[in-house]
Protein backbone atom coordinates (compact mmCIF):
# COMPACT_ATOMS: atom_id res chain seq x y z
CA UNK A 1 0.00 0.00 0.00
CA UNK A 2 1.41 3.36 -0.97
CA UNK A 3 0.33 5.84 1.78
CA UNK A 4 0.09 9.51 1.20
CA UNK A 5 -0.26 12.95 3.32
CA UNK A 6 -2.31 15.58 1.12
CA UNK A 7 -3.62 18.94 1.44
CA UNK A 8 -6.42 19.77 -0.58
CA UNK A 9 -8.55 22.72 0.61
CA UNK A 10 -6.33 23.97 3.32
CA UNK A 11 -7.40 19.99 5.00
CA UNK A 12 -4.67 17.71 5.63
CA UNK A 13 -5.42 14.36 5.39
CA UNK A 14 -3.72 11.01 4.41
CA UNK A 15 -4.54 9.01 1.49
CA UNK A 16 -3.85 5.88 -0.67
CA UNK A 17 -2.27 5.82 -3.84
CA UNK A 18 -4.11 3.88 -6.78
CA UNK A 19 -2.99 4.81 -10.18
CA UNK A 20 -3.12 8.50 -10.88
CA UNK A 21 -5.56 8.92 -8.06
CA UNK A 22 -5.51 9.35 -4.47
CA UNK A 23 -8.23 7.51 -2.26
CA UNK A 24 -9.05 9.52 1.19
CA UNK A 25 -8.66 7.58 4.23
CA UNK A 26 -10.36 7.73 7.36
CA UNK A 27 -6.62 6.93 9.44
CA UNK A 28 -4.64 7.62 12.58
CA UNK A 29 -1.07 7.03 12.02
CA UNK A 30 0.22 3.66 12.26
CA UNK A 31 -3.17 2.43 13.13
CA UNK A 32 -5.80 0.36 11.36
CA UNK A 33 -6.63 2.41 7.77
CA UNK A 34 -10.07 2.46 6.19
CA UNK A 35 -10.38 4.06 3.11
CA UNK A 36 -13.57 5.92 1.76
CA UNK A 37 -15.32 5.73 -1.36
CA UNK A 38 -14.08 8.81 -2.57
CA UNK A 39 -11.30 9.67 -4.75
CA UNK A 40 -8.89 12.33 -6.20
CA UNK A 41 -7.04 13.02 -8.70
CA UNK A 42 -3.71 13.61 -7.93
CA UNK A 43 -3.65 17.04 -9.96
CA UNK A 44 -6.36 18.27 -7.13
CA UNK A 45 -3.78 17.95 -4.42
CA UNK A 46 -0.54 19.09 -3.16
CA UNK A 47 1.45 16.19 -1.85
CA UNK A 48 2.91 16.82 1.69
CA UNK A 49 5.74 14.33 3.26
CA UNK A 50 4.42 11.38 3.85
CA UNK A 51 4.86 11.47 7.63
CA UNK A 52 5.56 14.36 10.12
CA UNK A 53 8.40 12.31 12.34
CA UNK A 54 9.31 13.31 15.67
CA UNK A 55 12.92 12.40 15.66
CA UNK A 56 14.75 11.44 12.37
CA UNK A 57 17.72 9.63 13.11
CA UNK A 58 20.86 9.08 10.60
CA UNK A 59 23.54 6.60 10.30
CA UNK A 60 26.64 8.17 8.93
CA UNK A 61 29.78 6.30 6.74
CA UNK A 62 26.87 3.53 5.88
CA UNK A 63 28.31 2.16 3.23
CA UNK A 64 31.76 1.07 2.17
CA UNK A 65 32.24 3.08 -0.69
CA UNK A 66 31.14 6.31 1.42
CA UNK A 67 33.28 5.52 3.52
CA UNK A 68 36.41 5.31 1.36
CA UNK A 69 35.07 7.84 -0.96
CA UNK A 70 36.00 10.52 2.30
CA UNK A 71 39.25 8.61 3.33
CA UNK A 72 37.51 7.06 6.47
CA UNK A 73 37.53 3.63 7.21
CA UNK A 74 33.93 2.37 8.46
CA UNK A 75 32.95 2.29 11.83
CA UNK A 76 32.78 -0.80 14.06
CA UNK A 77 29.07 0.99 15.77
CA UNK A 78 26.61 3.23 13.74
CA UNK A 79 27.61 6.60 13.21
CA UNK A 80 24.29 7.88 14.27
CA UNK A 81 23.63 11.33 14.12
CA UNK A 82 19.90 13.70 13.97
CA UNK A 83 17.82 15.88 11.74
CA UNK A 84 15.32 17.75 13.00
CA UNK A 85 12.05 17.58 12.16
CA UNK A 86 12.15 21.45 10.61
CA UNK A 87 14.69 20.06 7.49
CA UNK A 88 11.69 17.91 6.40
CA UNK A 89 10.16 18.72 2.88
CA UNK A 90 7.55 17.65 1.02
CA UNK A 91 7.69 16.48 -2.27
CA UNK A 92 8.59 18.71 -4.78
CA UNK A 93 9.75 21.30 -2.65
CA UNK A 94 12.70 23.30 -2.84
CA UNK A 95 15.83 22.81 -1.34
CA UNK A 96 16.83 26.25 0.21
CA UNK A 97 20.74 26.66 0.43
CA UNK A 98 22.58 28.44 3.29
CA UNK A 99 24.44 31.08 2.20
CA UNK A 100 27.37 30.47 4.84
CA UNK A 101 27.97 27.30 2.58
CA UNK A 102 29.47 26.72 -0.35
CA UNK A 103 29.40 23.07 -0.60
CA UNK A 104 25.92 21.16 -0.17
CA UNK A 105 26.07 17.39 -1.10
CA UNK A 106 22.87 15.13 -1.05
CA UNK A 107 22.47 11.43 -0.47
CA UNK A 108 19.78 9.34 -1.70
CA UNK A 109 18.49 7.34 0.99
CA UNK A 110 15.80 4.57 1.89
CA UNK A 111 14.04 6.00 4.86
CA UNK A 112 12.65 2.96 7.29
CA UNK A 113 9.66 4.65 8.96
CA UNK A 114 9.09 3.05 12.35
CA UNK A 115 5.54 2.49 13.18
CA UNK A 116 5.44 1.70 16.65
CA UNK A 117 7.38 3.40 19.91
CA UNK A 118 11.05 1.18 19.87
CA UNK A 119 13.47 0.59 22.81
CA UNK A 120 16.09 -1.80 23.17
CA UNK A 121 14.90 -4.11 20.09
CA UNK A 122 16.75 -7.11 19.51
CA UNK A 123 17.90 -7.57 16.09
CA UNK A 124 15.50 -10.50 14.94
CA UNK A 125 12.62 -8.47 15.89
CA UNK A 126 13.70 -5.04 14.59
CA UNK A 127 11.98 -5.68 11.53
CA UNK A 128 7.99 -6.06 12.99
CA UNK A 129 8.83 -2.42 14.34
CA UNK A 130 9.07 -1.53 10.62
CA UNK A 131 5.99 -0.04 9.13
CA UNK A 132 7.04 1.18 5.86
CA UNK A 133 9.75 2.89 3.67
CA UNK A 134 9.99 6.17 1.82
CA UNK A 135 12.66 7.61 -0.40
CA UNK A 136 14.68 10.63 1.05
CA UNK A 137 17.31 13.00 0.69
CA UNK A 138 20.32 13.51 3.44
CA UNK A 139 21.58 17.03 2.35
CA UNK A 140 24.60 17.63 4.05
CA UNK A 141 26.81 21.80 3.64
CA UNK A 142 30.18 19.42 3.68
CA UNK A 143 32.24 23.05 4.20
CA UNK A 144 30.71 23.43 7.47
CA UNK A 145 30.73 20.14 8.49
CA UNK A 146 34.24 19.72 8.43
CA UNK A 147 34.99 23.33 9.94
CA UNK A 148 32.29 22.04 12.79
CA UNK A 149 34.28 18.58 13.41
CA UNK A 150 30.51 17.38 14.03
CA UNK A 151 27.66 17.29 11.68
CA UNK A 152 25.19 18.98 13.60
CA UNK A 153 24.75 22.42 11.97
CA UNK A 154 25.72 20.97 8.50
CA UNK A 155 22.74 18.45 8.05
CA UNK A 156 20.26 20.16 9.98
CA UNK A 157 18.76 23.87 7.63
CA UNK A 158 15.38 23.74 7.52
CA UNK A 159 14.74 21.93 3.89
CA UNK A 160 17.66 19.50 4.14
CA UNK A 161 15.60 16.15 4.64
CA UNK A 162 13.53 16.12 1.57
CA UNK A 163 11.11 12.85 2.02
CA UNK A 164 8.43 10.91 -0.20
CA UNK A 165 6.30 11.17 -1.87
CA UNK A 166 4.72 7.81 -0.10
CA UNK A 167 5.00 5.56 2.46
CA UNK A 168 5.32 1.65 1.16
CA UNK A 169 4.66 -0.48 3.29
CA UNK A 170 4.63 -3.50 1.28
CA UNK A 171 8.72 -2.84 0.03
CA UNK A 172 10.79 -5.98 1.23
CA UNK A 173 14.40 -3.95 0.92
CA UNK A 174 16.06 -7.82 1.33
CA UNK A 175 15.11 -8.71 -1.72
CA UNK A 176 16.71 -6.00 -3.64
CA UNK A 177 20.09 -6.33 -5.45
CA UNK A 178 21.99 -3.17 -4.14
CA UNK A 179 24.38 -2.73 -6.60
C-alpha cells in the first residue's frame, strides 16, 4: 500500500495511492486504515511528506564506498547522528541553500519509517517495528561540516531532509540487489 499525506482545501489528510488517483482515508497514524469511497485526482492535491516524524535519526559512513570515498575507514558501531524535524520537505519542494555554505552534497536514501514506539529491540525483531519505507534526501553543507568537526549544523537547515512522496509499506528492501 502506498500511503500519502495531502492537502487539498487547506485539509490535511492522508490518502492511498491507486494509479493516478488518491483515495481519502479515514486513518490515525500507524493504526488500522479504512479508506472511503471517494477519490482524487492527484492534480487536485498538493502532496505533503508522507509522515511528520518526531525524531529522524541518521547513520553516517553507511556504506563502504562512502566511507572510502571521504578517506575514512567504516565504523565498528553506527555513526548515528539527527535531523530535525524542521529540514523535512515535502515532495517537490525546494531545497533552500545556506548562504554560509558553499558546498551542499545530497544522499539518496531509503528511509525505514518506524511504526510503533522502539526501545532496546533485539535484532531478529527489529523488523515487525518496521511499518514502511519512503525515499529521502540527506543534504549535508560538507564546508561546514568539516569546519564544525561534528555534523550537527551541517545536516540540519530547515529543507535539508527532503522525504516521499509515499509511504510503502509493502517494500521488502532484502530482496533487492543493491548494486
Amino acid at each position: 500500500m502506498r500511503l500519502v499525506r495531502f492537502l487539498m482545501n487547506g485539509v490535511e489528510a492522508y490518502g492511498i495511492v491507486r494509479g493516478e488517483c488518491v483515495q481519502p482515508i479515514s486513518w490515525e497514524p500507524f493504526e488500522e486504515v479504512v479508506p472511503t469511497s471517494e477519490t482524487l485526482d492527484t492534480d487536485s492535491v498538493r502532496l505533503l511528506a508522507p509522515v511528520v516524524p518526531s525524531k529522524i535519526v541518521g547513520i553516517g559512513l553507511n556504506y563502504t564506498d562512502h566511507a572510502s570515498e571521504v578517506g575514512l575507514q567504516p565504523p565498528a558501531e553506527p555513526a548515528l547522528f539527527l535531523k530535525a524535524s524542521s529540514t523535512v520537505l515535502e515532495p517537490g519542494g525546494a531545497v533552500v541553500l545556506p548562504p554560509q555554505s558553499k558546498r551542499v552534497d545530497y544522499e539518496g536514501e531509503l528511509a525505514v519509517i518506524i511504526g510503533r514506539e522502539a526501545r532496546s529491540v533485539d535484532r531478529g525483531d527489529a523488523a515487525s517495528f518496521v511499518f514502511g519505507y519512503t525515499c529521502g534526501l540527506d543534504m549535508t553543507a560538507r564546508d561546514l561540516q568539516a569546519a564544525d568537526v561534528q555534523w550537527t549544523r551541517a545536516k540540519n537547515f530547515d529543507t535539508f531532509c527532503p522525504l516521499g512522496p509515499w509511504v510503502e509499506t509493502e517494500l521488502d528492501p532484502a530482496t533487492w540487489r543493491w548494486n
